[in-house]
Protein backbone atom coordinates (compact mmCIF):
# COMPACT_ATOMS: atom_id res chain seq x y z
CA UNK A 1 15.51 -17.49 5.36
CA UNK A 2 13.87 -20.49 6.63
CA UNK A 3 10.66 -22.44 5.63
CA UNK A 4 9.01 -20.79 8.15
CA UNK A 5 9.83 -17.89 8.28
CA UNK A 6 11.53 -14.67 6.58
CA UNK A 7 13.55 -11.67 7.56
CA UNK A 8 14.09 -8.50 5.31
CA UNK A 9 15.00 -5.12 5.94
CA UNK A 10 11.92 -2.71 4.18
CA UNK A 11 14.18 0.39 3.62
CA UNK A 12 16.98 -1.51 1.74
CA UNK A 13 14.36 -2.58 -0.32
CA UNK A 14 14.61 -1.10 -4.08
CA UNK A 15 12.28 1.52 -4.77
CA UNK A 16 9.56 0.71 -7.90
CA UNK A 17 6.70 3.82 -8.78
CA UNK A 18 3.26 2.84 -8.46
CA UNK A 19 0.32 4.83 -8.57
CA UNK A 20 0.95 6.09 -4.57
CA UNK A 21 4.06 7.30 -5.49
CA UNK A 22 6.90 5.08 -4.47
CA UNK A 23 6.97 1.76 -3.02
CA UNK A 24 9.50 -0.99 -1.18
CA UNK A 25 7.69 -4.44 -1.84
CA UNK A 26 8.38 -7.31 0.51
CA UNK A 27 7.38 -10.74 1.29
CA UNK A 28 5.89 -11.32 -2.51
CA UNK A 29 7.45 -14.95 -2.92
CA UNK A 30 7.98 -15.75 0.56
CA UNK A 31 4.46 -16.08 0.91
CA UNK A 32 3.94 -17.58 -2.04
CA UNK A 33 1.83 -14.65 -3.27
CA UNK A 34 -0.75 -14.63 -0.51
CA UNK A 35 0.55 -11.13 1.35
CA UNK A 36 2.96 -8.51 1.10
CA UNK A 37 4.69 -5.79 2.90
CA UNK A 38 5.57 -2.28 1.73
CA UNK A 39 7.02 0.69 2.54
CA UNK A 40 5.35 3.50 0.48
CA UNK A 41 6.29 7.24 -0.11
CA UNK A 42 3.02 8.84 -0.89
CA UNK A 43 3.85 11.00 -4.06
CA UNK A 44 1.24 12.72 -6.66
CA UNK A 45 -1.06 9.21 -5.66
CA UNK A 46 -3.85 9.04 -8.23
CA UNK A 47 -6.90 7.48 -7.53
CA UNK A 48 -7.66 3.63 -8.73
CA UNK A 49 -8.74 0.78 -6.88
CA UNK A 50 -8.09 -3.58 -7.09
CA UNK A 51 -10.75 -5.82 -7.79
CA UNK A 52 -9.10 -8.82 -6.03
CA UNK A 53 -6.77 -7.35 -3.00
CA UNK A 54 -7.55 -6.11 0.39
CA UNK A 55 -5.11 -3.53 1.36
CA UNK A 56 -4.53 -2.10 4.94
CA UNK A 57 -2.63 1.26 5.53
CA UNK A 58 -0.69 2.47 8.73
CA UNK A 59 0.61 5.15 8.80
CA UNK A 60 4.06 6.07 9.67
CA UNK A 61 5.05 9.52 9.01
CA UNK A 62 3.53 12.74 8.16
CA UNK A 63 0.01 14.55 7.66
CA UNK A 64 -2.28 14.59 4.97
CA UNK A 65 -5.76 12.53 4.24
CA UNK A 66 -6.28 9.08 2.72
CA UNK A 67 -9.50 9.67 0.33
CA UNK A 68 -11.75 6.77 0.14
CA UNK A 69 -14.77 6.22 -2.49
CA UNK A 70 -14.29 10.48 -2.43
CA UNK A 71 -14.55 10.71 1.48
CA UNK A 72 -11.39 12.35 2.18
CA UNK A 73 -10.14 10.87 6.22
CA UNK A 74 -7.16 12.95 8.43
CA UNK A 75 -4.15 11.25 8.16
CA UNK A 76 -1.38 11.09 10.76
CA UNK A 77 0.99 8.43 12.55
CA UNK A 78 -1.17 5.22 13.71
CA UNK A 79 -4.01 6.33 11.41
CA UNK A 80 -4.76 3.05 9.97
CA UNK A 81 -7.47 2.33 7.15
CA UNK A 82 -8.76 -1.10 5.97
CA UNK A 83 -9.29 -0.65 2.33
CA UNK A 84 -11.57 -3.61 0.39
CA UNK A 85 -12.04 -4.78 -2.95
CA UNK A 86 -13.63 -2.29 -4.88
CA UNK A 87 -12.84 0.72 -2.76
CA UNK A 88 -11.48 3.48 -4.50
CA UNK A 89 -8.80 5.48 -3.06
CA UNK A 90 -5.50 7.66 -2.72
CA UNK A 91 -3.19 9.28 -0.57
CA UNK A 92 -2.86 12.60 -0.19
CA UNK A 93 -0.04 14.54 1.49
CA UNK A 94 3.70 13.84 2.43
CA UNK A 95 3.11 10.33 3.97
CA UNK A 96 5.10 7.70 4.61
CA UNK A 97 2.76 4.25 5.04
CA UNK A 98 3.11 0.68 6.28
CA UNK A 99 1.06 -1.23 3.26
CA UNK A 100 -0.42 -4.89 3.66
CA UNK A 101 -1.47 -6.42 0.96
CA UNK A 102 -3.70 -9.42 1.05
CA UNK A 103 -2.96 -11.56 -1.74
CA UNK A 104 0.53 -9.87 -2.54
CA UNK A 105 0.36 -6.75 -4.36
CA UNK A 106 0.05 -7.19 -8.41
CA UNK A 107 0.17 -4.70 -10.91
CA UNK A 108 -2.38 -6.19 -13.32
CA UNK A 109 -5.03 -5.71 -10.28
CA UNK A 110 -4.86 -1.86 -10.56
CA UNK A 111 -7.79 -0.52 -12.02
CA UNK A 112 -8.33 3.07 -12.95
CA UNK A 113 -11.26 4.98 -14.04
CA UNK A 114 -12.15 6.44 -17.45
């Protein structure tokens, strides 16, 4: 690694659950917390939202729907899906999803409903 920049390989990542399913988190402290990368396995998602972090999904792999504030949206490779503050949403399907996460993915800013 160098100051300016970083190199990592996603899938040799280790795996951590999250509320998706399963993810491969990258780039947390390289960026000093302001982005992050991951690799997520859409499994049994459940719906929740962040209050502070803008998150943009591309898909890879598969077919199924993203659901956003209830709208349910087709799924497929290069389906992508800009997903603000606020926005409640899942996955749905057997996915496999390029996930940016603007500031860097924290677990205390996942909020789910009653």
């Amino acid at each position: 690694m160098s100051d300016r920049y970083a190199v990592l390989q996603l899938d040799e990542l280790p795996t951590k659950r999250c509320s998706c399913g399963t993810t491969r988190r990258g780039f947390i402290e390289e960026s000093g917390g302001e982005s992050s990368i991951h690799l997520l396995q859409v499994q049994n998602a459940v719906t929740h939202h962040h209050r502070v972090a803008t998150e943009y999904y591309i898909v890879l792999a598969g077919e199924g729907e993203v659901e956003l504030d209830g709208v349910r949206h087709p799924a497929r490779p290069m389906s992508a899906f800009l997903i603000k503050p606020g926005c409640r949403h899942r996955a749905i399907g057997d996915l496999t999803v390029l996930l940016v996460s603007l500031p860097a993915a924290d677990d205390t800013d996942e909020h789910f409903d009653a």
